[in-house]
N, C-alpha and C. Protein backbone atom coordinates (compact mmCIF):
# COMPACT_ATOMS: atom_id res chain seq x y z
N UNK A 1 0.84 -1.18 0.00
CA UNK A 1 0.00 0.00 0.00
C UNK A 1 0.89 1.25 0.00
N UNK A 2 0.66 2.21 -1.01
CA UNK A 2 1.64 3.56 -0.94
C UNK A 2 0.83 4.23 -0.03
N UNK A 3 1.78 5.11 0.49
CA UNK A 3 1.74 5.83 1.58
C UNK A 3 1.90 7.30 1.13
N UNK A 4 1.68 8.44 1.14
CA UNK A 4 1.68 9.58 0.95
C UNK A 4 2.22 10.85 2.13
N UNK A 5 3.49 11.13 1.94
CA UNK A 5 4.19 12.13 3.56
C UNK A 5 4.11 13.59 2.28
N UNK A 6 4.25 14.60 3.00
CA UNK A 6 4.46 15.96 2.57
C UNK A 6 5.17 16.36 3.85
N UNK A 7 5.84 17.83 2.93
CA UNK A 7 6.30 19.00 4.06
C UNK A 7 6.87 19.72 3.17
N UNK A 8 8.20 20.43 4.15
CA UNK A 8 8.60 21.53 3.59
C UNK A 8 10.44 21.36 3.70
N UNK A 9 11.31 22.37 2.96
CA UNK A 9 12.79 21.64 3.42
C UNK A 9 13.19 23.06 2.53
N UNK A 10 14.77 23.36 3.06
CA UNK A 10 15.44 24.27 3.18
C UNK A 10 16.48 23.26 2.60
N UNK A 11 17.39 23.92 1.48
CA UNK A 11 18.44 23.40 0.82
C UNK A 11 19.61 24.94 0.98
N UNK A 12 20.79 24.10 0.86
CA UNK A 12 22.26 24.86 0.95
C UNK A 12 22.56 23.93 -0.38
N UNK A 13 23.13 25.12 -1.09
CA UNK A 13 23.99 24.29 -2.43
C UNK A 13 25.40 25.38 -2.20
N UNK A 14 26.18 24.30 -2.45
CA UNK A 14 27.70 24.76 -2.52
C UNK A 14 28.32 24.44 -3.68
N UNK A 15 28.39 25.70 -4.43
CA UNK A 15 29.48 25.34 -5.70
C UNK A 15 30.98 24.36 -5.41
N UNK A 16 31.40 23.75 -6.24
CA UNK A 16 32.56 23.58 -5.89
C UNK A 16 33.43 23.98 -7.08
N UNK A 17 34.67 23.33 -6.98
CA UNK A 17 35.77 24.15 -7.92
C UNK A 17 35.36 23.65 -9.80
N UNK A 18 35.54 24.28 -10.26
CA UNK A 18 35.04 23.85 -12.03
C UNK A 18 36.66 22.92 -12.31
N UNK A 19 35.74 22.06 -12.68
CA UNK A 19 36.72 20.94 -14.00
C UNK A 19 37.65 21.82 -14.85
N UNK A 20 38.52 21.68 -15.11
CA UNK A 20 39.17 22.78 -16.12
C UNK A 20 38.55 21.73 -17.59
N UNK A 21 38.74 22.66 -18.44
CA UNK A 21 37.99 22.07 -20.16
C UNK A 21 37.42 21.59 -20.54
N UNK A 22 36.19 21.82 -19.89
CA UNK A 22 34.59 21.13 -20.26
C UNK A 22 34.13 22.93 -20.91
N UNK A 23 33.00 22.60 -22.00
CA UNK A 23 32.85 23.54 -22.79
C UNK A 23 31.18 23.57 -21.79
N UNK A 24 30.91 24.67 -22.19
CA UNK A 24 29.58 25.19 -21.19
C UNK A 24 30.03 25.08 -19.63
N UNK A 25 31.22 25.20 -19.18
CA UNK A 25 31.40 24.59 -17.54
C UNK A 25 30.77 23.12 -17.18
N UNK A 26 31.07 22.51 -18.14
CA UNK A 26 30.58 21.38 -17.61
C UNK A 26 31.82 20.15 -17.18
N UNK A 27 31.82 19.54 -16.11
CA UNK A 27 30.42 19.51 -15.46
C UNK A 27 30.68 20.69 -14.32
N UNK A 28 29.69 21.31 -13.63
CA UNK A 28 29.51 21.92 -13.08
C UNK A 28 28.77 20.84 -11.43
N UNK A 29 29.75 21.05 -10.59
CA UNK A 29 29.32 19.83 -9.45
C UNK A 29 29.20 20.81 -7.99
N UNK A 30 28.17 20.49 -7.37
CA UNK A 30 27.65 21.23 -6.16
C UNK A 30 27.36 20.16 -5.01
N UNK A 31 27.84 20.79 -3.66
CA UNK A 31 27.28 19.98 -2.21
C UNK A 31 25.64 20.17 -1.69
N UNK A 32 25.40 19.27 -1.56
CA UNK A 32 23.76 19.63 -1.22
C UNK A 32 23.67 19.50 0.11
N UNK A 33 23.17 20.34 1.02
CA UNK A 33 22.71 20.15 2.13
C UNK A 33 21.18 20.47 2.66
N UNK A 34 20.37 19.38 2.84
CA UNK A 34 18.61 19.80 3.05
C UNK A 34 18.92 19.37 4.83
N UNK A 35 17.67 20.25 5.00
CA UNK A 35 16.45 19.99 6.57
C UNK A 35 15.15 20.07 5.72
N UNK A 36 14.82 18.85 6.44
CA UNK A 36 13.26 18.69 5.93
C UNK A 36 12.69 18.59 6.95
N UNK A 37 11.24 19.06 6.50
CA UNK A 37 10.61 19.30 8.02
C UNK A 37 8.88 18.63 7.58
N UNK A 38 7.93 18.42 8.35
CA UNK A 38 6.81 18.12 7.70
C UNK A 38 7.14 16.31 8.03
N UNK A 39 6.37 15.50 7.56
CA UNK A 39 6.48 14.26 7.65
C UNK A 39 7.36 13.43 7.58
N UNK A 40 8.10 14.02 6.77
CA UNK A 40 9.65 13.41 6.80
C UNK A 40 10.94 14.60 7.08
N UNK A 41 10.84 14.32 8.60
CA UNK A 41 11.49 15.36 9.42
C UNK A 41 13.52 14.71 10.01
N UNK A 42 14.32 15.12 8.98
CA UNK A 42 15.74 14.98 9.27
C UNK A 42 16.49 15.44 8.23
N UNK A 43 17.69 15.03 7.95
CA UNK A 43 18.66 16.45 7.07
C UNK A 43 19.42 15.02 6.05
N UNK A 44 19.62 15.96 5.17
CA UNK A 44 19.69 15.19 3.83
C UNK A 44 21.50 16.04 3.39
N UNK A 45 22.36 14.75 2.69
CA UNK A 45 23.54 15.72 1.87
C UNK A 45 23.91 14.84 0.99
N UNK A 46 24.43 15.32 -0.39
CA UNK A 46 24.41 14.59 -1.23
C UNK A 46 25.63 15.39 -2.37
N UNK A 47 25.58 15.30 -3.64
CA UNK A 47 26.29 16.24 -4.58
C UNK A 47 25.52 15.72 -6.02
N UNK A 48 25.70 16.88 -6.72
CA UNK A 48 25.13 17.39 -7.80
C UNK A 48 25.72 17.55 -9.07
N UNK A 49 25.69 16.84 -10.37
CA UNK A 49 26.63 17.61 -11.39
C UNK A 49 25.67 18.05 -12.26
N UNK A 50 25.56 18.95 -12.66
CA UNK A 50 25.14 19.61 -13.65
C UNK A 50 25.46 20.28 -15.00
N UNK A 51 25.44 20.15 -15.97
CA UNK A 51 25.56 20.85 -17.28
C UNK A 51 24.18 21.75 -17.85
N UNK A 52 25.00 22.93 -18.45
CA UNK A 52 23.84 23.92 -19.30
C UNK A 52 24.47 23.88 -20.73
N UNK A 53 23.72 24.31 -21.82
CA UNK A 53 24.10 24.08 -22.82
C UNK A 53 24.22 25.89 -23.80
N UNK A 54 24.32 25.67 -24.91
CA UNK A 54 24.39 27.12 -25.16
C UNK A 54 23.07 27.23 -25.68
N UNK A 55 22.28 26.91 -25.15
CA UNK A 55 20.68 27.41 -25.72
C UNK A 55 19.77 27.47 -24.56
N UNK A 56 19.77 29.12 -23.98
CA UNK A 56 19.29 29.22 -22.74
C UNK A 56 18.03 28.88 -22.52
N UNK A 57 18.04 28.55 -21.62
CA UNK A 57 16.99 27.19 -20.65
C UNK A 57 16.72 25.71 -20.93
N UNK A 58 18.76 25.38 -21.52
CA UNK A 58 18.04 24.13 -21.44
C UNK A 58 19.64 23.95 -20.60
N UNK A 59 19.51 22.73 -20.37
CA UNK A 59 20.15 22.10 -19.06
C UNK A 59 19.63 20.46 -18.57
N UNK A 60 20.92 19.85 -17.50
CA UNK A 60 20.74 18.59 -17.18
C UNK A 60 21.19 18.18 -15.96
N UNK A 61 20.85 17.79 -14.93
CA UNK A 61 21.37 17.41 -13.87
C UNK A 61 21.34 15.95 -13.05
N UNK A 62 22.10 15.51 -12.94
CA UNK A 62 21.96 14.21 -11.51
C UNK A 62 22.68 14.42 -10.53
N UNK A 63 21.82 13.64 -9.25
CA UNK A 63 22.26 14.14 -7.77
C UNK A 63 21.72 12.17 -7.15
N UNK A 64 22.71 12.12 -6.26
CA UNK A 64 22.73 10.93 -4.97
C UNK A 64 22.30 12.14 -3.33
N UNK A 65 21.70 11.63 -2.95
CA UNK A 65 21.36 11.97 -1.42
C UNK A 65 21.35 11.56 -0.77
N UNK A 66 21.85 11.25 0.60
CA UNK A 66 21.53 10.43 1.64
C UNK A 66 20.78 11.17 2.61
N UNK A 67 19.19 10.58 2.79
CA UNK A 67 18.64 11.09 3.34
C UNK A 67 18.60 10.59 5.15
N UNK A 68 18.50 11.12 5.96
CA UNK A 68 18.41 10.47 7.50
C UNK A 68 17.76 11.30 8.29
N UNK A 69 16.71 10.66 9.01
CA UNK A 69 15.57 11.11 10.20
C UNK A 69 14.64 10.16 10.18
N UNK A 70 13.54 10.55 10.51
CA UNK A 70 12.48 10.04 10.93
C UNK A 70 11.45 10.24 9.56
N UNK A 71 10.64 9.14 9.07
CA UNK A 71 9.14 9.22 8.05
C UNK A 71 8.38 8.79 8.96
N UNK A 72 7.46 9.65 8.93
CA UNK A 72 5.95 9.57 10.11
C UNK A 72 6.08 8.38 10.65
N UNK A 73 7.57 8.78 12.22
CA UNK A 73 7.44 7.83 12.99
C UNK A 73 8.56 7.31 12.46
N UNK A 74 8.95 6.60 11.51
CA UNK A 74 9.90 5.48 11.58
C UNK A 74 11.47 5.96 10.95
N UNK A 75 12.28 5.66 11.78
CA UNK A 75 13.54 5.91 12.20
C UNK A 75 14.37 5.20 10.67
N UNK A 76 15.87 5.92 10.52
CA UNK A 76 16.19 5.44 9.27
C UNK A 76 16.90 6.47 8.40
N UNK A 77 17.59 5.48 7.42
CA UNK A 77 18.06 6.47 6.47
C UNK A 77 17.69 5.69 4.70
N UNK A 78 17.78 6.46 3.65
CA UNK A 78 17.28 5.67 2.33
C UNK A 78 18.64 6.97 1.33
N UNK A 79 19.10 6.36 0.09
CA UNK A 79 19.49 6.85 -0.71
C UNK A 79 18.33 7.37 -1.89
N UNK A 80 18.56 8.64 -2.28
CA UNK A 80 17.73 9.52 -3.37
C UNK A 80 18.59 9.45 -4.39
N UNK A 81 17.72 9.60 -5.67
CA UNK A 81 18.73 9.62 -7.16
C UNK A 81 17.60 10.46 -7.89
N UNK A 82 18.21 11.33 -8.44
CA UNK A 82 17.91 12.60 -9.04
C UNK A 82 18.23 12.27 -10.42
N UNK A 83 17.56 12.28 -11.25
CA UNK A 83 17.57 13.27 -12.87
C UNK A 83 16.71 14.19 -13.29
N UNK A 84 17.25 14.77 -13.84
CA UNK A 84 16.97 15.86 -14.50
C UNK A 84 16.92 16.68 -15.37
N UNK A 85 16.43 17.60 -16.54
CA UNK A 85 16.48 18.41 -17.39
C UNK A 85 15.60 19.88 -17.65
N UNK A 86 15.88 20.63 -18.25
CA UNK A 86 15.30 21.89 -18.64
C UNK A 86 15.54 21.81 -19.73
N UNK A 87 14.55 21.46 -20.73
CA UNK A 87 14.34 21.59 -21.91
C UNK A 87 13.64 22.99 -22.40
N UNK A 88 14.28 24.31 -22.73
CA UNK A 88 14.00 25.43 -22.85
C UNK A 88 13.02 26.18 -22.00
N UNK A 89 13.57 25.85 -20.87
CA UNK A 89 12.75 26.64 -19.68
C UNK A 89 11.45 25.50 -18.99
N UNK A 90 11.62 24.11 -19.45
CA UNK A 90 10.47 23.22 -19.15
C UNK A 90 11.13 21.98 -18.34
N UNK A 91 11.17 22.16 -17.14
CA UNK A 91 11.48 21.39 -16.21
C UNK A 91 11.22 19.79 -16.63
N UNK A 92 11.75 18.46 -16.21
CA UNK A 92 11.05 17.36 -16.05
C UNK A 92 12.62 16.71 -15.55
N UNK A 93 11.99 16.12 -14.20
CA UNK A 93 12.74 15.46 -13.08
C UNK A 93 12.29 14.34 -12.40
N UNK A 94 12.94 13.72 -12.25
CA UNK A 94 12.50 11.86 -11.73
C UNK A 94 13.42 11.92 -10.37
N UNK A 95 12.78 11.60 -9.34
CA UNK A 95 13.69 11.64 -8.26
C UNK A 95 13.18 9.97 -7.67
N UNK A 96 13.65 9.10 -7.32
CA UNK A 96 13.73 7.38 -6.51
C UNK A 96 14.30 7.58 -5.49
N UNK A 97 14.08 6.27 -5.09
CA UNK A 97 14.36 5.65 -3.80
C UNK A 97 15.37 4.63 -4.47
N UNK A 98 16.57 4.57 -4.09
CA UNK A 98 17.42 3.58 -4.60
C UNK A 98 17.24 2.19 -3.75
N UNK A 99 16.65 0.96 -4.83
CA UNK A 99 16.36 0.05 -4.18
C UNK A 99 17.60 -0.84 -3.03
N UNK A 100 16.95 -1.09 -2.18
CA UNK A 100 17.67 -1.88 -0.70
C UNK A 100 18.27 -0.91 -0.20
N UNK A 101 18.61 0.63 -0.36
CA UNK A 101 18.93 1.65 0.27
C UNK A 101 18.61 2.12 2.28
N UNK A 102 17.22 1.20 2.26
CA UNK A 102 16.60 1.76 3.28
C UNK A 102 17.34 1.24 4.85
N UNK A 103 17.20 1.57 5.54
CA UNK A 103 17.75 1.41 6.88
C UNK A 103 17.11 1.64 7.94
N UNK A 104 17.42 0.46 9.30
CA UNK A 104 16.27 0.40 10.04
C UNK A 104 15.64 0.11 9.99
N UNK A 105 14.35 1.51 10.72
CA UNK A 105 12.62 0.69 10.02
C UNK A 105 12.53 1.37 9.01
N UNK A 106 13.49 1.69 8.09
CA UNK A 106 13.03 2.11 6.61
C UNK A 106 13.38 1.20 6.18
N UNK A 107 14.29 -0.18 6.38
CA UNK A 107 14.43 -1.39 5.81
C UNK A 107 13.38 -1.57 4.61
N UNK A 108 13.74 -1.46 3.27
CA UNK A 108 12.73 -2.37 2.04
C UNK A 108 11.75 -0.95 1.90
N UNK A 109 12.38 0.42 1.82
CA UNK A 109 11.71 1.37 1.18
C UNK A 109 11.84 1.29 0.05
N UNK A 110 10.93 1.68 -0.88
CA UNK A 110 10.67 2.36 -2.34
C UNK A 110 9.86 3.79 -2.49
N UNK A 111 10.19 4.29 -3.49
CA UNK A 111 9.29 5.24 -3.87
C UNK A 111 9.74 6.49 -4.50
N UNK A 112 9.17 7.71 -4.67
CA UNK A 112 9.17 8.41 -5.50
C UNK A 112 8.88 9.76 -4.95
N UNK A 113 9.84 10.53 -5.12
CA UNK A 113 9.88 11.98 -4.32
C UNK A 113 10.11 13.06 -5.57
N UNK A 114 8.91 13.76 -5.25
CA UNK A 114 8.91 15.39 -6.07
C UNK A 114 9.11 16.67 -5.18
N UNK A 115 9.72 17.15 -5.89
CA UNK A 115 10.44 18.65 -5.41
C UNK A 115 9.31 19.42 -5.78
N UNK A 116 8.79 20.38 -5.19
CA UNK A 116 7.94 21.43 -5.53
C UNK A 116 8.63 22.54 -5.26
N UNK A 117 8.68 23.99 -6.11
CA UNK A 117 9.17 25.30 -5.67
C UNK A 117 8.19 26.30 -5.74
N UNK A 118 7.55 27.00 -4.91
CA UNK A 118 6.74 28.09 -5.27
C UNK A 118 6.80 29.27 -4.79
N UNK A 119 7.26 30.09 -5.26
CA UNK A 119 7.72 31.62 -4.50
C UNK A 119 8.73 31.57 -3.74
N UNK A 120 9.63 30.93 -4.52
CA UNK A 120 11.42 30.63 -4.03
C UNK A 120 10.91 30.05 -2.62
N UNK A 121 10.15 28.97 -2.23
CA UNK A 121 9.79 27.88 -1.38
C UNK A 121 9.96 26.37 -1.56
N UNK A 122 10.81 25.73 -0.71
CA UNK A 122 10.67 24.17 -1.64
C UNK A 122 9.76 23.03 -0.27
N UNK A 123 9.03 22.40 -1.30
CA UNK A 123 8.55 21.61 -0.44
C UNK A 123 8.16 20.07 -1.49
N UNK A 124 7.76 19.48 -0.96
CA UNK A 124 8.03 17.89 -1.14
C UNK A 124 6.71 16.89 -0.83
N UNK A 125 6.50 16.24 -2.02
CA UNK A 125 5.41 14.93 -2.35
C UNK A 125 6.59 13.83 -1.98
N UNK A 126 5.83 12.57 -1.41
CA UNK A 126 6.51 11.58 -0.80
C UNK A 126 6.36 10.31 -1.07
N UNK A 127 5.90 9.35 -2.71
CA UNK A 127 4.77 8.38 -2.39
C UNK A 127 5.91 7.45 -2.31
N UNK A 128 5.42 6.64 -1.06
CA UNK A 128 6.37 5.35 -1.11
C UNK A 128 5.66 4.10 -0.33
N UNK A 129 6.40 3.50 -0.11
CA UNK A 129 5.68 1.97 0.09
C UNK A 129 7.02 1.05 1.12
N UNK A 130 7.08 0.73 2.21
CA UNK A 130 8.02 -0.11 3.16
C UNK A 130 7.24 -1.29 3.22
N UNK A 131 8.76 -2.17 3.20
CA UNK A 131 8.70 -4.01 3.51
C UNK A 131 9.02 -4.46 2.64
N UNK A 132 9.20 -5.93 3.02
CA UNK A 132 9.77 -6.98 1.83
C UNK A 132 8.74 -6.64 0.89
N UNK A 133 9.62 -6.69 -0.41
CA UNK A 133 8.70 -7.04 -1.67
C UNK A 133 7.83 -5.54 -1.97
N UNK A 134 8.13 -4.59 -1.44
CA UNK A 134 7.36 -3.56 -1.23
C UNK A 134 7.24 -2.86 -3.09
């Protein structure tokens, strides 16, 4: 049975040093640091590489996260995997649960996490599913 958590979360991105001779700065690689708050309440860090291309608004990114706290109640940590693109200003992003990632009583998580931004605000859809075979 999927389960449905929301909330809200505060991100730190840290540039780091550029690759020398990648054309567009690529790759372009950043530290991620989240607090999430809302149903799935603990702090997340991960890194980011990203490329833009020379045709503004388009772009590509993947990110690993290790997420750790509490999901309504249950103790744990799970790995996140990010892709991503901006196809001329048109977002479309797939974010998982990397399978057997989970820990604890997140043991045998799956699922599927969306980023929402609205008025430079980020907050977060959660659908996932715990246990064997889940």
């Amino acid at each position: 049975m999927t389960t449905r958590a929301t909330g809200t979360f505060e991100v730190k991105v840290t540039p780091q040093p550029a690759e020398s001779g990648g054309q567009y700065g690529v790759p372009g690689r950043m530290l991620l640091d989240k607090q999430l708050y809302g149903d799935l309440e603990g702090v997340s860090q991960g890194q980011m590489l990203a490329a833009g291309t020379a045709v503004k608004g388009s772009a590509g990114y993947v990110a690993m996260e290790l997420v750790t706290g509490t999901l309504q109640g249950r103790r744990g940590s799970f790995i996140l995997q990010h892709s991503g693109t901006m196809n001329r200003g048109v977002p479309e992003m797939a974010i998982s649960v990397v399978p057997d990632s989970g820990t604890e009583e997140l043991t045998g998580i799956r699922g599927r996490f969306t980023i929402l931004i609205a008025d430079g605000k980020h907050s977060y859809e959660f659908e996932y599913e715990i246990g064997e075979g889940a």
